[in-house]
PDB file of N, CA and C in Angstrom:
ATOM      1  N   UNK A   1       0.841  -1.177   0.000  1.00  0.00           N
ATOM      2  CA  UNK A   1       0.000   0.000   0.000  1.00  0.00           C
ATOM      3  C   UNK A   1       0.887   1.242   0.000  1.00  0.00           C
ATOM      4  N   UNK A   2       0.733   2.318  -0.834  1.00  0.00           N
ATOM      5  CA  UNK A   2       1.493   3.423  -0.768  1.00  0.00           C
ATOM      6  C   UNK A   2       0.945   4.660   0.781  1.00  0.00           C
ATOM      7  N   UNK A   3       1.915   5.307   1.041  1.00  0.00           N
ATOM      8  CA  UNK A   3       1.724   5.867   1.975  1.00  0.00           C
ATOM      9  C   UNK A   3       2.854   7.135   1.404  1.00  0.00           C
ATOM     10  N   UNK A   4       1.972   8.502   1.499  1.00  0.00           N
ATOM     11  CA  UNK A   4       2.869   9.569   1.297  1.00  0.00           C
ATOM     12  C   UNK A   4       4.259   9.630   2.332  1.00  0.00           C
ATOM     13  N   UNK A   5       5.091   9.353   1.978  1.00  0.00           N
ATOM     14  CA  UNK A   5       6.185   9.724   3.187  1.00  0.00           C
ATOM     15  C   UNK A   5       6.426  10.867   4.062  1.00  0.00           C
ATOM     16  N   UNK A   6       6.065  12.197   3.005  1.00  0.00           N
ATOM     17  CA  UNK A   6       6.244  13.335   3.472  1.00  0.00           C
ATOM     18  C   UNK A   6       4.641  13.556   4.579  1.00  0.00           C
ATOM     19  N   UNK A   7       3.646  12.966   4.368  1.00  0.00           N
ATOM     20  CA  UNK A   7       2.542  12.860   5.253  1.00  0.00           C
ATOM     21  C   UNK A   7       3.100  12.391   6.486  1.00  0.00           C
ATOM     22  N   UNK A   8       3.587  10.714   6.662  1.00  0.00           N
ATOM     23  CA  UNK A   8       3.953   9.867   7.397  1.00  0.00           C
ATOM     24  C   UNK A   8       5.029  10.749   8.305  1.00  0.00           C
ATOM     25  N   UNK A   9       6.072  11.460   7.861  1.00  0.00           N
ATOM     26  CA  UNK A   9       7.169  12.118   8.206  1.00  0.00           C
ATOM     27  C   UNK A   9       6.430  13.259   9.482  1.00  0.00           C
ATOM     28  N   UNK A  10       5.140  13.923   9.150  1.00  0.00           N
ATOM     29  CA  UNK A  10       4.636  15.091   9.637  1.00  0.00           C
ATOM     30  C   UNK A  10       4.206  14.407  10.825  1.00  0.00           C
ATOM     31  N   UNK A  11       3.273  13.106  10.345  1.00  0.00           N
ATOM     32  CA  UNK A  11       2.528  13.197  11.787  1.00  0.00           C
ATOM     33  C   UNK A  11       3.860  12.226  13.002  1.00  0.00           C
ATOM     34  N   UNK A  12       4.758  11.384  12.589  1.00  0.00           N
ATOM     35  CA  UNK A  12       5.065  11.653  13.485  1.00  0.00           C
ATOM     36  C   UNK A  12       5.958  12.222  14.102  1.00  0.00           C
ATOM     37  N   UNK A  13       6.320  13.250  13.438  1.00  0.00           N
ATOM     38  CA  UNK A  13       6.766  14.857  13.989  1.00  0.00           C
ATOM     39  C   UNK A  13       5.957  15.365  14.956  1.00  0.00           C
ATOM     40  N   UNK A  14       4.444  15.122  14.550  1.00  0.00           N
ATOM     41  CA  UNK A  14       3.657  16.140  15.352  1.00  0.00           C
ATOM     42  C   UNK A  14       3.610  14.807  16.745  1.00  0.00           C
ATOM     43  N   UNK A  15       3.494  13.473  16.569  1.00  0.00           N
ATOM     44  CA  UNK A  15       3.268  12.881  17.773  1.00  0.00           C
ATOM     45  C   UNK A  15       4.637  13.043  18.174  1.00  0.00           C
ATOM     46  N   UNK A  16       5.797  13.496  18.272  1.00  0.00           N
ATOM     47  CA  UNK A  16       7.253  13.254  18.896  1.00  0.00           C
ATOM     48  C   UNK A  16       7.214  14.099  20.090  1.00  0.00           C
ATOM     49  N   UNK A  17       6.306  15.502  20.346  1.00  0.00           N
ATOM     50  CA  UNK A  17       5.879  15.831  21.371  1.00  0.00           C
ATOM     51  C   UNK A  17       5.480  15.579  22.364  1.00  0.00           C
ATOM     52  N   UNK A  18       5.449  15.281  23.921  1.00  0.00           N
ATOM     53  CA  UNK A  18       4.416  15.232  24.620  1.00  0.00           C
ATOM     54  C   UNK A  18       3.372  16.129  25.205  1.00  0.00           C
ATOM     55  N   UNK A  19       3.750  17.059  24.724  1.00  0.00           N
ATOM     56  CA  UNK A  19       2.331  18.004  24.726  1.00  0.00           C
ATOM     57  C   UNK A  19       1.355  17.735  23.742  1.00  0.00           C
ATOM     58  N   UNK A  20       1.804  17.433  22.597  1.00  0.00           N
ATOM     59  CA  UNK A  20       1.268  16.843  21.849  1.00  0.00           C
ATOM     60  C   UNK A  20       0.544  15.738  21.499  1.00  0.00           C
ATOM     61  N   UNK A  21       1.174  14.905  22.631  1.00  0.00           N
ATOM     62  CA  UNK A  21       0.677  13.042  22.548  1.00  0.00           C
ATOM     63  C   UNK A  21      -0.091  13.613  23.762  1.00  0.00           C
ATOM     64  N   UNK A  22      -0.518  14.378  24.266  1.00  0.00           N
ATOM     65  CA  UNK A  22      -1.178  14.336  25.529  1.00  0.00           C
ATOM     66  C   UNK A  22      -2.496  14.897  24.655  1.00  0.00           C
ATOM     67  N   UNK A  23      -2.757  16.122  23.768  1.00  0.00           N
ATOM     68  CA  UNK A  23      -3.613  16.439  23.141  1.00  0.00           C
ATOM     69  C   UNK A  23      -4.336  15.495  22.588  1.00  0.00           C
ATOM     70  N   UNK A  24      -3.528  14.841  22.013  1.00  0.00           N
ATOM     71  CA  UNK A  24      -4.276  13.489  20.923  1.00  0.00           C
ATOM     72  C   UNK A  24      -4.628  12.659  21.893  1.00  0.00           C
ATOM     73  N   UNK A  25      -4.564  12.542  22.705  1.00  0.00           N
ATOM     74  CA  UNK A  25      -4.985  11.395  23.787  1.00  0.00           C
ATOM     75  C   UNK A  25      -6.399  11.769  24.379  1.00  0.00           C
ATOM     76  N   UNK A  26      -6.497  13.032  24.502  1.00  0.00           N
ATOM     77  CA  UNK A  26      -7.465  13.627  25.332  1.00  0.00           C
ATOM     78  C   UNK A  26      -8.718  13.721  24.110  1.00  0.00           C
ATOM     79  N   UNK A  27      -8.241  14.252  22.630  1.00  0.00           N
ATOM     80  CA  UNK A  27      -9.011  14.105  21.565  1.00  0.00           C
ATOM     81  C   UNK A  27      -9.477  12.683  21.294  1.00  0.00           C
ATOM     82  N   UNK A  28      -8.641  11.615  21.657  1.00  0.00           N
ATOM     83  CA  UNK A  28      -9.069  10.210  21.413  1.00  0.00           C
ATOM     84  C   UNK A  28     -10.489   9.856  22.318  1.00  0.00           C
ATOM     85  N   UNK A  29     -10.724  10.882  23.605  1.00  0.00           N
ATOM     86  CA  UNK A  29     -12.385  10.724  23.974  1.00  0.00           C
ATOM     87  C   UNK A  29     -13.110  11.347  23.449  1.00  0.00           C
ATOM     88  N   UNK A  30     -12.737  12.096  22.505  1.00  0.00           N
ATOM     89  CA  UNK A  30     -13.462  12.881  21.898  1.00  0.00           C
ATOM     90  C   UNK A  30     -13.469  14.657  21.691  1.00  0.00           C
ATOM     91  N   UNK A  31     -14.243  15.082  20.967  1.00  0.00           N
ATOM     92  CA  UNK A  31     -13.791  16.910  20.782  1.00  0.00           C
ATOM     93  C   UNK A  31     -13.852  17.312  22.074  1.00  0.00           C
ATOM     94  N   UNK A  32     -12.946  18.599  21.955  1.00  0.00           N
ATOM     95  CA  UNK A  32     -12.512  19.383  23.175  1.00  0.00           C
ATOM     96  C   UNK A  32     -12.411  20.890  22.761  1.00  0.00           C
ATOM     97  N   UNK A  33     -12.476  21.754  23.443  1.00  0.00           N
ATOM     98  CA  UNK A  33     -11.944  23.168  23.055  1.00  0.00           C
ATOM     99  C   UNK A  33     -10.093  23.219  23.251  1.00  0.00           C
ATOM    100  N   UNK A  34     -10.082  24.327  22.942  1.00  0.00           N
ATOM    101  CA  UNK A  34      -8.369  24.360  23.357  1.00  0.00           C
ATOM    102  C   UNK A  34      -8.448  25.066  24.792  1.00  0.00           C
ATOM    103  N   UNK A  35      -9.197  25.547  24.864  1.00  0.00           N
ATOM    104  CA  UNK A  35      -8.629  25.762  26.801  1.00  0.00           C
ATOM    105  C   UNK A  35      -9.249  24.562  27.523  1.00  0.00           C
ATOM    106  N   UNK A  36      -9.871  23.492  27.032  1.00  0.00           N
ATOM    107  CA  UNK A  36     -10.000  21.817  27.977  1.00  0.00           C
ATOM    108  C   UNK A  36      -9.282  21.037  27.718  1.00  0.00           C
ATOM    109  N   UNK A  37      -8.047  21.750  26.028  1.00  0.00           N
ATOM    110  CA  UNK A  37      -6.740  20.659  26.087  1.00  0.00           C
ATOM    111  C   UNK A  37      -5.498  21.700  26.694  1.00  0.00           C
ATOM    112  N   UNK A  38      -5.764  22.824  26.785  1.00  0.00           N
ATOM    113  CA  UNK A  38      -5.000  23.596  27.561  1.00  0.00           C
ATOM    114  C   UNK A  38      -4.664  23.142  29.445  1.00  0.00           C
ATOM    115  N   UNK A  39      -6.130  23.128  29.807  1.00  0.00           N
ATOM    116  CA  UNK A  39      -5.997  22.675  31.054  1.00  0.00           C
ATOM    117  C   UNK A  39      -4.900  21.565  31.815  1.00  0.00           C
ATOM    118  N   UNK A  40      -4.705  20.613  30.880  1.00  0.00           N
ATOM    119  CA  UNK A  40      -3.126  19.326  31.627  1.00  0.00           C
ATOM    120  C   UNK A  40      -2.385  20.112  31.760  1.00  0.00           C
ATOM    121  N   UNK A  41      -1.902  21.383  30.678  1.00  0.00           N
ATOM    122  CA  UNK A  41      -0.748  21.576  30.305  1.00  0.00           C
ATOM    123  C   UNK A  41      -0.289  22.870  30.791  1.00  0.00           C
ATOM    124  N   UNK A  42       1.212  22.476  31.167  1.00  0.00           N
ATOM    125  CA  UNK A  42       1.999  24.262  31.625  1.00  0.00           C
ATOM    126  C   UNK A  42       2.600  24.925  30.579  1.00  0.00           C
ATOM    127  N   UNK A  43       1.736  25.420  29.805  1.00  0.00           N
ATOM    128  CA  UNK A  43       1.615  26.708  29.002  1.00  0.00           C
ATOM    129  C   UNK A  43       0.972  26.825  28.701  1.00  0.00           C
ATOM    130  N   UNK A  44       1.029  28.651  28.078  1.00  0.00           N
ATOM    131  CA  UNK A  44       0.508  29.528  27.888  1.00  0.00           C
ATOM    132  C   UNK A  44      -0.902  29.102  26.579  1.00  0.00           C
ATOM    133  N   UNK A  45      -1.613  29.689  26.580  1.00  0.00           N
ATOM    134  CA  UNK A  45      -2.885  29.318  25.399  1.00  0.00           C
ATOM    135  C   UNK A  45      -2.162  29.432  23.741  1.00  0.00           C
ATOM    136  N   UNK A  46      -1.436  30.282  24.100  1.00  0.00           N
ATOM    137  CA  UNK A  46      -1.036  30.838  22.697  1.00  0.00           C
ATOM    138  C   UNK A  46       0.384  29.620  22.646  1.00  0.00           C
ATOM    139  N   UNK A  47       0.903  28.822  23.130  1.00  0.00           N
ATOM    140  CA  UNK A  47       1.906  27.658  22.736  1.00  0.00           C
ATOM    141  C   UNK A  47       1.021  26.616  22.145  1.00  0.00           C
ATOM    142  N   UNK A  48      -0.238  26.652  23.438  1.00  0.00           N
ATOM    143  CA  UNK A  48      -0.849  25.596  22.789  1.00  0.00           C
ATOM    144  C   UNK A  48      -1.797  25.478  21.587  1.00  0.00           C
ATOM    145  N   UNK A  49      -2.064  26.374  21.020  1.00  0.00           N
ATOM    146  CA  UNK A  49      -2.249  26.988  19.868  1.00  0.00           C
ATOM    147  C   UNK A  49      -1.239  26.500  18.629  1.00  0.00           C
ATOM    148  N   UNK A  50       0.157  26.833  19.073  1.00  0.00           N
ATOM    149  CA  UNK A  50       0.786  26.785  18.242  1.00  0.00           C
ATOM    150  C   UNK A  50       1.129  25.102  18.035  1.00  0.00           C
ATOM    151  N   UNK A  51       0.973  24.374  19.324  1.00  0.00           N
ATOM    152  CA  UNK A  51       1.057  22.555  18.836  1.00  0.00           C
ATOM    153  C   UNK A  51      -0.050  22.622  18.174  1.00  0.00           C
ATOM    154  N   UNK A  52      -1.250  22.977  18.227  1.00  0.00           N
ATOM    155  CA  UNK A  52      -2.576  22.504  17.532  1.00  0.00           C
ATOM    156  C   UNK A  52      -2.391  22.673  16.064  1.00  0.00           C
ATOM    157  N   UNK A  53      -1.629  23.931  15.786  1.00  0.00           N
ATOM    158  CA  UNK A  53      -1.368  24.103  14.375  1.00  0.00           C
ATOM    159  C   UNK A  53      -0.335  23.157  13.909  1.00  0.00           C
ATOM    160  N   UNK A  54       0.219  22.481  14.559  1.00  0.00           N
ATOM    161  CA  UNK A  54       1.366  21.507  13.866  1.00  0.00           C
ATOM    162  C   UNK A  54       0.791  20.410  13.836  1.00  0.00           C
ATOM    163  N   UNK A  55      -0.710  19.928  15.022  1.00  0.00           N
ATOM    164  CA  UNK A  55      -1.041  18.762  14.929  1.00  0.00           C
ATOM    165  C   UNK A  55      -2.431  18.671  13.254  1.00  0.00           C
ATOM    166  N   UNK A  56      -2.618  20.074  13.323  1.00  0.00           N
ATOM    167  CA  UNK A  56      -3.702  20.010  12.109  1.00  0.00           C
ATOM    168  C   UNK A  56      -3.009  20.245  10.935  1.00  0.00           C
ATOM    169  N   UNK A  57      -1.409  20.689  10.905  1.00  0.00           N
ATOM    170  CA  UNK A  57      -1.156  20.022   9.876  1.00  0.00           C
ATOM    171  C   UNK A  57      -0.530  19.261   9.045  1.00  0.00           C
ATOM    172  N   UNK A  58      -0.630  18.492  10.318  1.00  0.00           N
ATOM    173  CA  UNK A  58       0.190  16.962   9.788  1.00  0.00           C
ATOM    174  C   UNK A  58      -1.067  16.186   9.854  1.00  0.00           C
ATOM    175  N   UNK A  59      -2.326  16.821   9.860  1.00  0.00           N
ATOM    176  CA  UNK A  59      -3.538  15.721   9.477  1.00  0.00           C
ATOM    177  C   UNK A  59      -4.223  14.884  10.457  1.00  0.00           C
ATOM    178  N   UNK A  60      -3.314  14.995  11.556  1.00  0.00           N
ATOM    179  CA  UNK A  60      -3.607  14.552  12.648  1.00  0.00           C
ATOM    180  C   UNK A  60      -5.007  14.912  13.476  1.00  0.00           C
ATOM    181  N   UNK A  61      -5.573  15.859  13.586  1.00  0.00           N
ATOM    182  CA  UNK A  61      -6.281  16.829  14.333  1.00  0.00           C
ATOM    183  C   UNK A  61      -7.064  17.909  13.628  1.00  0.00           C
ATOM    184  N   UNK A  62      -8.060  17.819  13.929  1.00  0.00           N
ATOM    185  CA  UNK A  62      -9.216  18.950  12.632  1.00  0.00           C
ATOM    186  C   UNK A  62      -9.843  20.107  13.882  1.00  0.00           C
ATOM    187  N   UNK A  63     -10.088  21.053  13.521  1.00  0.00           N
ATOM    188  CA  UNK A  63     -10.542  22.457  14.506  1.00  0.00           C
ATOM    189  C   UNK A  63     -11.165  23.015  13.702  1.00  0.00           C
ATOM    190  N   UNK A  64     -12.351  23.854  14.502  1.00  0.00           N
ATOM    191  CA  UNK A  64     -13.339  24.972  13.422  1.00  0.00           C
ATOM    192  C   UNK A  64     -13.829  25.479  14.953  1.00  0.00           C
ATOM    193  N   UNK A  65     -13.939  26.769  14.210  1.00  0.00           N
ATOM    194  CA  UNK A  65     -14.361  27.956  15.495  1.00  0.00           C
ATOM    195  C   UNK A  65     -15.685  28.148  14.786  1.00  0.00           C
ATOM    196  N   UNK A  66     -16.448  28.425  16.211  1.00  0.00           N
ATOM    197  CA  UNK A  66     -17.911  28.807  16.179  1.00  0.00           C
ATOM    198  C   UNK A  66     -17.884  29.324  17.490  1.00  0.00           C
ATOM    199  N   UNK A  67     -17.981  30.661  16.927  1.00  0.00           N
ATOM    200  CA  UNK A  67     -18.290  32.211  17.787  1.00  0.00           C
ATOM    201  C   UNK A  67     -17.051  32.121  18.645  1.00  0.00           C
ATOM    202  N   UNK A  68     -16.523  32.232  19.782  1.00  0.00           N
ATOM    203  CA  UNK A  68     -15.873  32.480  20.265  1.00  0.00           C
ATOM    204  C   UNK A  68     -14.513  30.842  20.523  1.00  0.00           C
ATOM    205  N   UNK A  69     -15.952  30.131  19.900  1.00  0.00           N
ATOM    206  CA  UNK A  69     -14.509  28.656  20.788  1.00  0.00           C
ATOM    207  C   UNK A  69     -14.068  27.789  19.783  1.00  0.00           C
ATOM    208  N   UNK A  70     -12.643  27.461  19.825  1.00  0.00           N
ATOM    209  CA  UNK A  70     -12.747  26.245  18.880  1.00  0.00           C
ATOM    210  C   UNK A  70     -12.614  25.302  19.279  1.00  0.00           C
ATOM    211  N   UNK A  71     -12.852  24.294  18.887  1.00  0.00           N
ATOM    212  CA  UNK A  71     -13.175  23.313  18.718  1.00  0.00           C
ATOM    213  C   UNK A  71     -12.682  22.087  17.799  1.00  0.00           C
ATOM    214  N   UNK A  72     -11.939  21.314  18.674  1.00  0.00           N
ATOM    215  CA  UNK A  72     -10.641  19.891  17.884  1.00  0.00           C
ATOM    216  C   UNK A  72     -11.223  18.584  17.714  1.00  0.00           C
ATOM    217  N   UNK A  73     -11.136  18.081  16.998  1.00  0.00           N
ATOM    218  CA  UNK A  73     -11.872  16.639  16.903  1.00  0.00           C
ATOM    219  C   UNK A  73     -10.261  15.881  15.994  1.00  0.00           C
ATOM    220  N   UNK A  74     -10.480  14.867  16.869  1.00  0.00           N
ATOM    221  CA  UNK A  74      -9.376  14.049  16.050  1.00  0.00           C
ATOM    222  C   UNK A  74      -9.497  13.480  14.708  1.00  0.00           C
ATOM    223  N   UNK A  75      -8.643  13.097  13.494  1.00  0.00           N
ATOM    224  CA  UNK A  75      -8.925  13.082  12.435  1.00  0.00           C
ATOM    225  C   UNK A  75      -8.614  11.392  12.391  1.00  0.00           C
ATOM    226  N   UNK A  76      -9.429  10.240  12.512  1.00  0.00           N
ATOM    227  CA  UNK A  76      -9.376   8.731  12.503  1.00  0.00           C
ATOM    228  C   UNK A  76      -8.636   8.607  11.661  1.00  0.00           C
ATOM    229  N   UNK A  77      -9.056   8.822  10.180  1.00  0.00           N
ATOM    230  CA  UNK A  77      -8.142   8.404   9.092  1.00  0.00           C
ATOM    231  C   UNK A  77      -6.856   8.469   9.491  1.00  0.00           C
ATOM    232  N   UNK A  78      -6.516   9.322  10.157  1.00  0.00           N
ATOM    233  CA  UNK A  78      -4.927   9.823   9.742  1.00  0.00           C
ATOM    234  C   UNK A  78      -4.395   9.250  10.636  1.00  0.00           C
ATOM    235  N   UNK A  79      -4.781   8.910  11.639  1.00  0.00           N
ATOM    236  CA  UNK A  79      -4.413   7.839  12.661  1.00  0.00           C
ATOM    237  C   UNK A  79      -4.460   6.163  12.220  1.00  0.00           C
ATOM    238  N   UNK A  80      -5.704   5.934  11.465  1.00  0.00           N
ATOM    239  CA  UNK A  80      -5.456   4.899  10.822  1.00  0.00           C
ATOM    240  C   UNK A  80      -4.079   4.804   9.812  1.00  0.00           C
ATOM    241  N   UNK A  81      -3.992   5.785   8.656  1.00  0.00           N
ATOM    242  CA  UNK A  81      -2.660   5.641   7.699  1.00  0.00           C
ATOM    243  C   UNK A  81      -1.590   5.450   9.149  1.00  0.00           C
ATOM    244  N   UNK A  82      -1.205   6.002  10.025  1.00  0.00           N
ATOM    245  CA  UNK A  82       0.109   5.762  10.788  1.00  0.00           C
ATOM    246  C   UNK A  82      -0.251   4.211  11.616  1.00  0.00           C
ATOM    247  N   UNK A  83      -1.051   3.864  11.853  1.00  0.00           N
ATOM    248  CA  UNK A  83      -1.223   2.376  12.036  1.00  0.00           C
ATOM    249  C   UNK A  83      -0.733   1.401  11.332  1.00  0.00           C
ATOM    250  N   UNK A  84      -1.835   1.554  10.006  1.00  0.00           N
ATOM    251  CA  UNK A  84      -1.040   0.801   8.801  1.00  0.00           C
ATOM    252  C   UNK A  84       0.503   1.104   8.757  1.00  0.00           C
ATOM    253  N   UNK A  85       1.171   2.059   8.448  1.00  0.00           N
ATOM    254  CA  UNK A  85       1.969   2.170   8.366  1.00  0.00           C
ATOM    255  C   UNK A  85       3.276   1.506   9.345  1.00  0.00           C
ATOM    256  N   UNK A  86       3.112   1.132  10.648  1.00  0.00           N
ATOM    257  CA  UNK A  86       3.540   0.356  11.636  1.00  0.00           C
ATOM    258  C   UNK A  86       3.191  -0.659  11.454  1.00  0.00           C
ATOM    259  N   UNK A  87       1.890  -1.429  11.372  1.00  0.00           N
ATOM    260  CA  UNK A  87       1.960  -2.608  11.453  1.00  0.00           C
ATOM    261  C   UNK A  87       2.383  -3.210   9.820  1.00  0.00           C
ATOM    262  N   UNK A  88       2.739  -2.777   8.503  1.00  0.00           N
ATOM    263  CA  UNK A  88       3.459  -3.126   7.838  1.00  0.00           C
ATOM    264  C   UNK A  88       4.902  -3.196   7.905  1.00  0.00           C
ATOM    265  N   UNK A  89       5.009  -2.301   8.973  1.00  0.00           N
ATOM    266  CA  UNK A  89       6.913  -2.622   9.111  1.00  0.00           C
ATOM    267  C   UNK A  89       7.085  -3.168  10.463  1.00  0.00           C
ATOM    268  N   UNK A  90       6.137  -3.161  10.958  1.00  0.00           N
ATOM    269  CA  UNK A  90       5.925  -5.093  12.123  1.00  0.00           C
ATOM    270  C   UNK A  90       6.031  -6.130  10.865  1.00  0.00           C
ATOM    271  N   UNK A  91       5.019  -6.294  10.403  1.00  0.00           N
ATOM    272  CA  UNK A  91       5.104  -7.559   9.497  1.00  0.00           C
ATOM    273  C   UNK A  91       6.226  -7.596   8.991  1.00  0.00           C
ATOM    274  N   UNK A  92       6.785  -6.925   8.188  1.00  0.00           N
ATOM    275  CA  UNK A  92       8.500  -7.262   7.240  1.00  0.00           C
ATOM    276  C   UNK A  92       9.138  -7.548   8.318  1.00  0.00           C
ATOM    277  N   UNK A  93       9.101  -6.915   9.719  1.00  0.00           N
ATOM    278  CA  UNK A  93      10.297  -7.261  10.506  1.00  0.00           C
ATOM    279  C   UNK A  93       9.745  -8.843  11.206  1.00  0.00           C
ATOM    280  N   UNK A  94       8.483  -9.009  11.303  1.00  0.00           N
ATOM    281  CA  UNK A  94       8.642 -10.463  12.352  1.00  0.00           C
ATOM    282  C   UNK A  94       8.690 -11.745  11.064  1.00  0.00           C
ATOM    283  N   UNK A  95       8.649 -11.476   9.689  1.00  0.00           N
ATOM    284  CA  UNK A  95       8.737 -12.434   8.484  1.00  0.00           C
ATOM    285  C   UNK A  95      10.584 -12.567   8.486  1.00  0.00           C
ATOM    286  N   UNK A  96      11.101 -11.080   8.692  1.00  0.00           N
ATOM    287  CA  UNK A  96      12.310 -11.518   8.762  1.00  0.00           C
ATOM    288  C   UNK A  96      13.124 -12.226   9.786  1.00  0.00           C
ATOM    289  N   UNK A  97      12.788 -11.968  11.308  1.00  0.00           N
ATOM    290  CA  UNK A  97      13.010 -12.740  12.287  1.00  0.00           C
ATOM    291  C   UNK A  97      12.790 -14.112  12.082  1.00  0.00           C
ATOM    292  N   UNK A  98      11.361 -14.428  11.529  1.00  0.00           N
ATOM    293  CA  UNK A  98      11.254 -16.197  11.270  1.00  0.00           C
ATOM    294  C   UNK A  98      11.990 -16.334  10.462  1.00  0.00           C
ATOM    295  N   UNK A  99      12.659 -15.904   9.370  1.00  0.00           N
ATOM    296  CA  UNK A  99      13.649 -16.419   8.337  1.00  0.00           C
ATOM    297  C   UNK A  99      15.234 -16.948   9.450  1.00  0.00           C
ATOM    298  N   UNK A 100      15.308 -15.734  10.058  1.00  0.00           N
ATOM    299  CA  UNK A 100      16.224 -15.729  11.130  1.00  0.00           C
ATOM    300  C   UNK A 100      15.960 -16.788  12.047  1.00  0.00           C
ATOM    301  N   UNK A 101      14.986 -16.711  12.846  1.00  0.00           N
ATOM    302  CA  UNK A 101      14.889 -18.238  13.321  1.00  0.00           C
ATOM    303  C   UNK A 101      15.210 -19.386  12.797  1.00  0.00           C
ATOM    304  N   UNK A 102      14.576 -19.455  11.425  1.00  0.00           N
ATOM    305  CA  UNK A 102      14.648 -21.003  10.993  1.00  0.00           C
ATOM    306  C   UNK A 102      16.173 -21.653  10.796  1.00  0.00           C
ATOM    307  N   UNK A 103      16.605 -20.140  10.334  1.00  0.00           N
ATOM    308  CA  UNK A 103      18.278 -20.369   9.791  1.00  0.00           C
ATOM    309  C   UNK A 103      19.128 -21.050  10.943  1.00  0.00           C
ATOM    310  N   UNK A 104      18.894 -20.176  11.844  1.00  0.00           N
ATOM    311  CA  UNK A 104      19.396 -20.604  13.444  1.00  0.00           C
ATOM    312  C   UNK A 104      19.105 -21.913  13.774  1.00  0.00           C
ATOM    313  N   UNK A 105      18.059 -22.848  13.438  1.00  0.00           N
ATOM    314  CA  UNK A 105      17.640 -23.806  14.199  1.00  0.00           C
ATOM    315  C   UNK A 105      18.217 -25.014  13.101  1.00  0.00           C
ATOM    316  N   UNK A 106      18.311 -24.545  11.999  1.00  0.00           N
ATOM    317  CA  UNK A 106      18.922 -25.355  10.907  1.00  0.00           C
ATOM    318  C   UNK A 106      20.524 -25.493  11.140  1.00  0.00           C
ATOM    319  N   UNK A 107      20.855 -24.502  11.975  1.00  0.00           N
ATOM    320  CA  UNK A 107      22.622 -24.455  11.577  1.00  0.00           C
ATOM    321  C   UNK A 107      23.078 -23.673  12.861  1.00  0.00           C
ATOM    322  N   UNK A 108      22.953 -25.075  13.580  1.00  0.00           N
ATOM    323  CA  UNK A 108      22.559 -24.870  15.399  1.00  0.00           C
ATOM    324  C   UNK A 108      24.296 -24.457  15.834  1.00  0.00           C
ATOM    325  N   UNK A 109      25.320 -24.289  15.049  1.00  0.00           N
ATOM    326  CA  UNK A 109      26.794 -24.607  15.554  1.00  0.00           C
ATOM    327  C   UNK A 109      27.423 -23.066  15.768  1.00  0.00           C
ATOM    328  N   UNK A 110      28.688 -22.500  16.162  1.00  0.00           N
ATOM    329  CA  UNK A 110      29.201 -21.722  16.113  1.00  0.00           C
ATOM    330  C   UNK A 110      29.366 -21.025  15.157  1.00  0.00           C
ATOM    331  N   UNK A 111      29.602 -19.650  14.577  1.00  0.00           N
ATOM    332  CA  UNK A 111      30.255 -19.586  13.393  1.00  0.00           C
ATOM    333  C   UNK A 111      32.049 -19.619  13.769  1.00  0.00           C
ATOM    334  N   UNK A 112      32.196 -20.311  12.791  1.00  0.00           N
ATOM    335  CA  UNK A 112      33.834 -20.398  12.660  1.00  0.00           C
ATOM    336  C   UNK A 112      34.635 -19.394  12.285  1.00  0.00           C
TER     337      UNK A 112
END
């Protein structure tokens, strides 16, 4: 399956944060304003502002203001593509370990 790299690259840029992985966590129960994802966190409104803009645009995280508040809802898809994206490079790596196993169990001796 293709996966944009330069997509893949962003979000997890934007999850390498923990202010950030704390946002998405809190969005994972569902929408929030930014001063109820502000609240965990020690800073200012206007920092956390500025993760929200790195998490919406790496696709991660969607926001729309109505009247005074906005309002974040997490973006599934984009959490799904970085899933896929892990558990395909789980799979290549545990296909290559069993290759590795078998070799090992075939050619049980030292190398010389």
């Amino acid at each position: 399956m293709y996966h944009d790299p330069a997509q893949i690259d962003r979000m997890f840029q934007a999850l390498a944060d923990p202010a950030r992985r704390i946002m998405v966590e809190r969005l994972s129960l569902g929408p929030a304003s930014v001063s109820q994802l502000a609240e965990p966190l020690d800073m200012s409104l206007s920092a956390v502002m500025q993760h929200l803009q790195i998490l919406e645009t790496s696709g991660l995280v969607h926001s729309e203001k109505v009247g005074r508040v906005r309002t974040c809802r997490i973006e599934p898809q984009a959490l799904g593509t970085v899933e896929r994206w892990v558990s395909e490079r789980r799979a290549t790596w545990e296909r290559r370990f069993d290759r590795l196993g078998r070799f090992l169990a075939e050619n049980p001796g030292e190398p010389e």
